[in-house]
N, C-alpha and C. Protein backbone atom coordinates (compact mmCIF):
# COMPACT_ATOMS: atom_id res chain seq x y z
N UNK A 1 -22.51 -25.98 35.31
CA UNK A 1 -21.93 -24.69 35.65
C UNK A 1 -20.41 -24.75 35.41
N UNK A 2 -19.72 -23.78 34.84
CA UNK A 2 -18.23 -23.19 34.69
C UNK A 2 -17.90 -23.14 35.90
N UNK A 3 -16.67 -24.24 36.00
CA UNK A 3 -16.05 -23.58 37.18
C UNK A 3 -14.66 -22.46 36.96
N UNK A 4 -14.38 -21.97 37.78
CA UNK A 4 -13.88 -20.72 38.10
C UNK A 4 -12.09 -21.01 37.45
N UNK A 5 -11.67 -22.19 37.57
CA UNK A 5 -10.46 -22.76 37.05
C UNK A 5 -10.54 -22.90 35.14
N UNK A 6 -11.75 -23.74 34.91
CA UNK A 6 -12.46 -23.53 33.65
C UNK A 6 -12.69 -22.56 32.68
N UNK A 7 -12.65 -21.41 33.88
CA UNK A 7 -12.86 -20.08 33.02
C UNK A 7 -11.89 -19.18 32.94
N UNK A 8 -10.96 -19.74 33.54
CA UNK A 8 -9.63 -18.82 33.39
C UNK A 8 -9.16 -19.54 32.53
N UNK A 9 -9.02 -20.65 32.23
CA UNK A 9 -8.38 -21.68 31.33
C UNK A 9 -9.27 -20.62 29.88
N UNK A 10 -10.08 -21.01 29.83
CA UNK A 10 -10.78 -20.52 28.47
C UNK A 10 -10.19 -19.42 28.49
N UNK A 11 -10.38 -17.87 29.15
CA UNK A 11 -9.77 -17.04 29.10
C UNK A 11 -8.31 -16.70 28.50
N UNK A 12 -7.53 -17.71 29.02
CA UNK A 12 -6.29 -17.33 29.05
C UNK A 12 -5.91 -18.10 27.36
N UNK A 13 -6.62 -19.33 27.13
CA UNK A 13 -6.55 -19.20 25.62
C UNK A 13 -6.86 -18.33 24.77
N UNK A 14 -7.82 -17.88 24.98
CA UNK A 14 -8.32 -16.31 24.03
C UNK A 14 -7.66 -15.61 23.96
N UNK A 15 -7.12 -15.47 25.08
CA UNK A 15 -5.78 -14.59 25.26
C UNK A 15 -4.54 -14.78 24.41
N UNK A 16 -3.93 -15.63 24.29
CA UNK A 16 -3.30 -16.35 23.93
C UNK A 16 -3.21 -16.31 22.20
N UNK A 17 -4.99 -16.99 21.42
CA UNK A 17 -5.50 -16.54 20.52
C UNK A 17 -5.00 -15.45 19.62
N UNK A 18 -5.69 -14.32 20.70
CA UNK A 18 -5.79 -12.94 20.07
C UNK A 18 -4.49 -12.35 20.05
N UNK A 19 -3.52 -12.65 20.63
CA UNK A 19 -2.54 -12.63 21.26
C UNK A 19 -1.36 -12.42 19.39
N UNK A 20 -1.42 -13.91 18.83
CA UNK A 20 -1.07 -14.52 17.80
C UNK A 20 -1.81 -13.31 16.73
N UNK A 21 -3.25 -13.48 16.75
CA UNK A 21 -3.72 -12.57 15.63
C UNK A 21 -3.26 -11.58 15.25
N UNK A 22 -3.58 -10.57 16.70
CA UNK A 22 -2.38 -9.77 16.45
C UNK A 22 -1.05 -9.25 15.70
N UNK A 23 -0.18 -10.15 16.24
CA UNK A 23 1.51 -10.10 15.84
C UNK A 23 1.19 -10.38 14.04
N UNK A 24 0.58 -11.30 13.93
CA UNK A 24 -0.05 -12.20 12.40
C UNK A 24 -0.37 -10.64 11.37
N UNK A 25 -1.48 -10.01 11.90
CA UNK A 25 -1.85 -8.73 11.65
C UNK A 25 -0.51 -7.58 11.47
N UNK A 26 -0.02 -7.58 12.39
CA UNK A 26 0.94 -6.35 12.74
C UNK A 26 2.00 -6.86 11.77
N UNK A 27 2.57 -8.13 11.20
CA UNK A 27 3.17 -8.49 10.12
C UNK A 27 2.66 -8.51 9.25
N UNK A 28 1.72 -8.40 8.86
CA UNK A 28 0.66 -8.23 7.55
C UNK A 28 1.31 -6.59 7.22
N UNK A 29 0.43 -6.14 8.19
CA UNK A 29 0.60 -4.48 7.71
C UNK A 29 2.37 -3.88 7.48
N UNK A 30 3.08 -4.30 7.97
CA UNK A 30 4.23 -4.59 8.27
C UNK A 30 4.61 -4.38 6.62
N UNK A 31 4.28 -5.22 5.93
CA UNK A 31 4.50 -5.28 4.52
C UNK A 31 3.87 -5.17 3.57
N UNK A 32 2.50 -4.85 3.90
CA UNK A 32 2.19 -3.77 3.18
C UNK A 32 2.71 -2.54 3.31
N UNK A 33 3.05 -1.75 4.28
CA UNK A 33 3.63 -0.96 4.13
C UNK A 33 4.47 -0.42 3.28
N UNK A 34 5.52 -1.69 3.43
CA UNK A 34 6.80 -1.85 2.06
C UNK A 34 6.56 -1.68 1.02
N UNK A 35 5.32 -2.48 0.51
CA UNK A 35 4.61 -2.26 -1.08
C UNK A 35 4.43 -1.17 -0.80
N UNK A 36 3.93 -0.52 -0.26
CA UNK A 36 3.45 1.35 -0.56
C UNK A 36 4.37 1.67 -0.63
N UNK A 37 5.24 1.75 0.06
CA UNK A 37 6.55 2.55 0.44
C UNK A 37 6.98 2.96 -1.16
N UNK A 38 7.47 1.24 -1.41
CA UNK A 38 8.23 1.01 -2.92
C UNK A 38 7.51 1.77 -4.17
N UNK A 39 6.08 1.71 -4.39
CA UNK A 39 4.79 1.81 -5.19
C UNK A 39 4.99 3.76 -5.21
N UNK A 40 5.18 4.26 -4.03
CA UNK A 40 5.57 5.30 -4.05
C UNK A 40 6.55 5.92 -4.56
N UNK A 41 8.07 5.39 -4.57
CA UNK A 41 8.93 5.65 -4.88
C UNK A 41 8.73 5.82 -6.52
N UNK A 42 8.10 4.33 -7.06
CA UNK A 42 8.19 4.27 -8.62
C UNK A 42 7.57 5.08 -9.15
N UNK A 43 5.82 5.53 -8.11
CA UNK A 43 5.11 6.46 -8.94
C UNK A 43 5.44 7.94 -8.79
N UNK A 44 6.59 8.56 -7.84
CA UNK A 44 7.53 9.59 -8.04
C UNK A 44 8.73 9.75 -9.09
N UNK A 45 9.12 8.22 -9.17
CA UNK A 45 9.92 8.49 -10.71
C UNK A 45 9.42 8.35 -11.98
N UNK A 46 7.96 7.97 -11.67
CA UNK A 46 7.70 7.78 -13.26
C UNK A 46 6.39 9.60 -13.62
N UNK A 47 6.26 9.79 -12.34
CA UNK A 47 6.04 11.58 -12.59
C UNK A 47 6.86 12.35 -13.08
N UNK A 48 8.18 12.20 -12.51
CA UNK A 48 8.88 12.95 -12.51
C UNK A 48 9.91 12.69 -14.06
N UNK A 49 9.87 11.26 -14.49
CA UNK A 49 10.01 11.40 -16.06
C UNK A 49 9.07 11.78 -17.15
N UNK A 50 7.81 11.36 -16.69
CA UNK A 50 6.52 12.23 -17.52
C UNK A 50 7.02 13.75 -17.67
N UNK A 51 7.08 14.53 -16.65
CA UNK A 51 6.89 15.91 -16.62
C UNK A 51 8.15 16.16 -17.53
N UNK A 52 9.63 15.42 -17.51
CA UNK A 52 10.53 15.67 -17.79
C UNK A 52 10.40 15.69 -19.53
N UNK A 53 9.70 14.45 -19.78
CA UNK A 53 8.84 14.15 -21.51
C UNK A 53 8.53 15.13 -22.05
N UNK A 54 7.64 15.74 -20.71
CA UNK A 54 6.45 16.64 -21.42
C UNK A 54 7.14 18.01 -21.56
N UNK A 55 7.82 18.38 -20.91
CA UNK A 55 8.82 19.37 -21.15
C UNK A 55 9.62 19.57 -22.57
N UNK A 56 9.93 18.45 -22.74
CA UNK A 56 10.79 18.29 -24.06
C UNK A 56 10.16 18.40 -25.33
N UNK A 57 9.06 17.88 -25.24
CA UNK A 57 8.16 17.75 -26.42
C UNK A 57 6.66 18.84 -25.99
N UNK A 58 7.12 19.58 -25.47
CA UNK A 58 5.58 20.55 -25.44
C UNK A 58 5.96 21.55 -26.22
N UNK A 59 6.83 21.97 -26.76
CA UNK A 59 7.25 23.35 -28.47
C UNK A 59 7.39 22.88 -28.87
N UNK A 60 7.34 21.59 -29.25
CA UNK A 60 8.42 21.21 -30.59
C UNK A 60 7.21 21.02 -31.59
N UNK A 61 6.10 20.80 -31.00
CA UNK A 61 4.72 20.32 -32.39
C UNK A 61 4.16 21.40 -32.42
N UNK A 62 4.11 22.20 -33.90
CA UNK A 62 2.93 22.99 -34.12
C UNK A 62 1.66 22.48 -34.21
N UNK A 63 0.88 23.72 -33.82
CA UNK A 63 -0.50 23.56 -33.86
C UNK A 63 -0.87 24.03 -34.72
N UNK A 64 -1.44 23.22 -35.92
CA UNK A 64 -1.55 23.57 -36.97
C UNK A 64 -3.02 23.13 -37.74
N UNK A 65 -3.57 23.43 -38.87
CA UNK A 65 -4.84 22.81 -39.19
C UNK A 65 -4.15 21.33 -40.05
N UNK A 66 -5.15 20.55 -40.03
CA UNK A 66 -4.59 19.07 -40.63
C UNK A 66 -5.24 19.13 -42.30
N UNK A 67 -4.27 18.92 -43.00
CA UNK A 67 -4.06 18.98 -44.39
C UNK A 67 -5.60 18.98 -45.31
N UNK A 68 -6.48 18.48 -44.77
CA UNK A 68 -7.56 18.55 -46.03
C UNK A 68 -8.77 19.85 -45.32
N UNK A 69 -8.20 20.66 -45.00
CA UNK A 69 -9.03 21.51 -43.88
C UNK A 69 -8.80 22.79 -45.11
């Protein structure tokens, strides 16, 4: 049988444990975050030079039939 000292002992390691996992976790996400954050930023500037592309070069090509037509 567990005694009652035994089982707080176990307890309070788990505790302890989960305790670590935690913080371990909460720094994980922590920086992932950052990667999104950043990942965001780039895929707003690289929209926002696409559209700027596509702007520039959307009159300039006729639409035309191709030469052996």
């Amino acid at each position: 049988m567990i005694m009652p000292a035994d089982r707080l002992t176990t307890l309070e390691i788990r505790a302890a444990e989960q305790e670590k996992t935690i913080e371990e976790l909460s720094g994980q996400i922590a920086e992932q975050w950052k990667v999104i954050e950043r990942m965001q930023r780039k895929l707003d500037a690289l929209t926002d030079r696409f559209l700027a592309l596509e702007e520039q070069a959307g009159d300039d090509v006729p639409v035309t039939k191709p030469p052996h037509w």
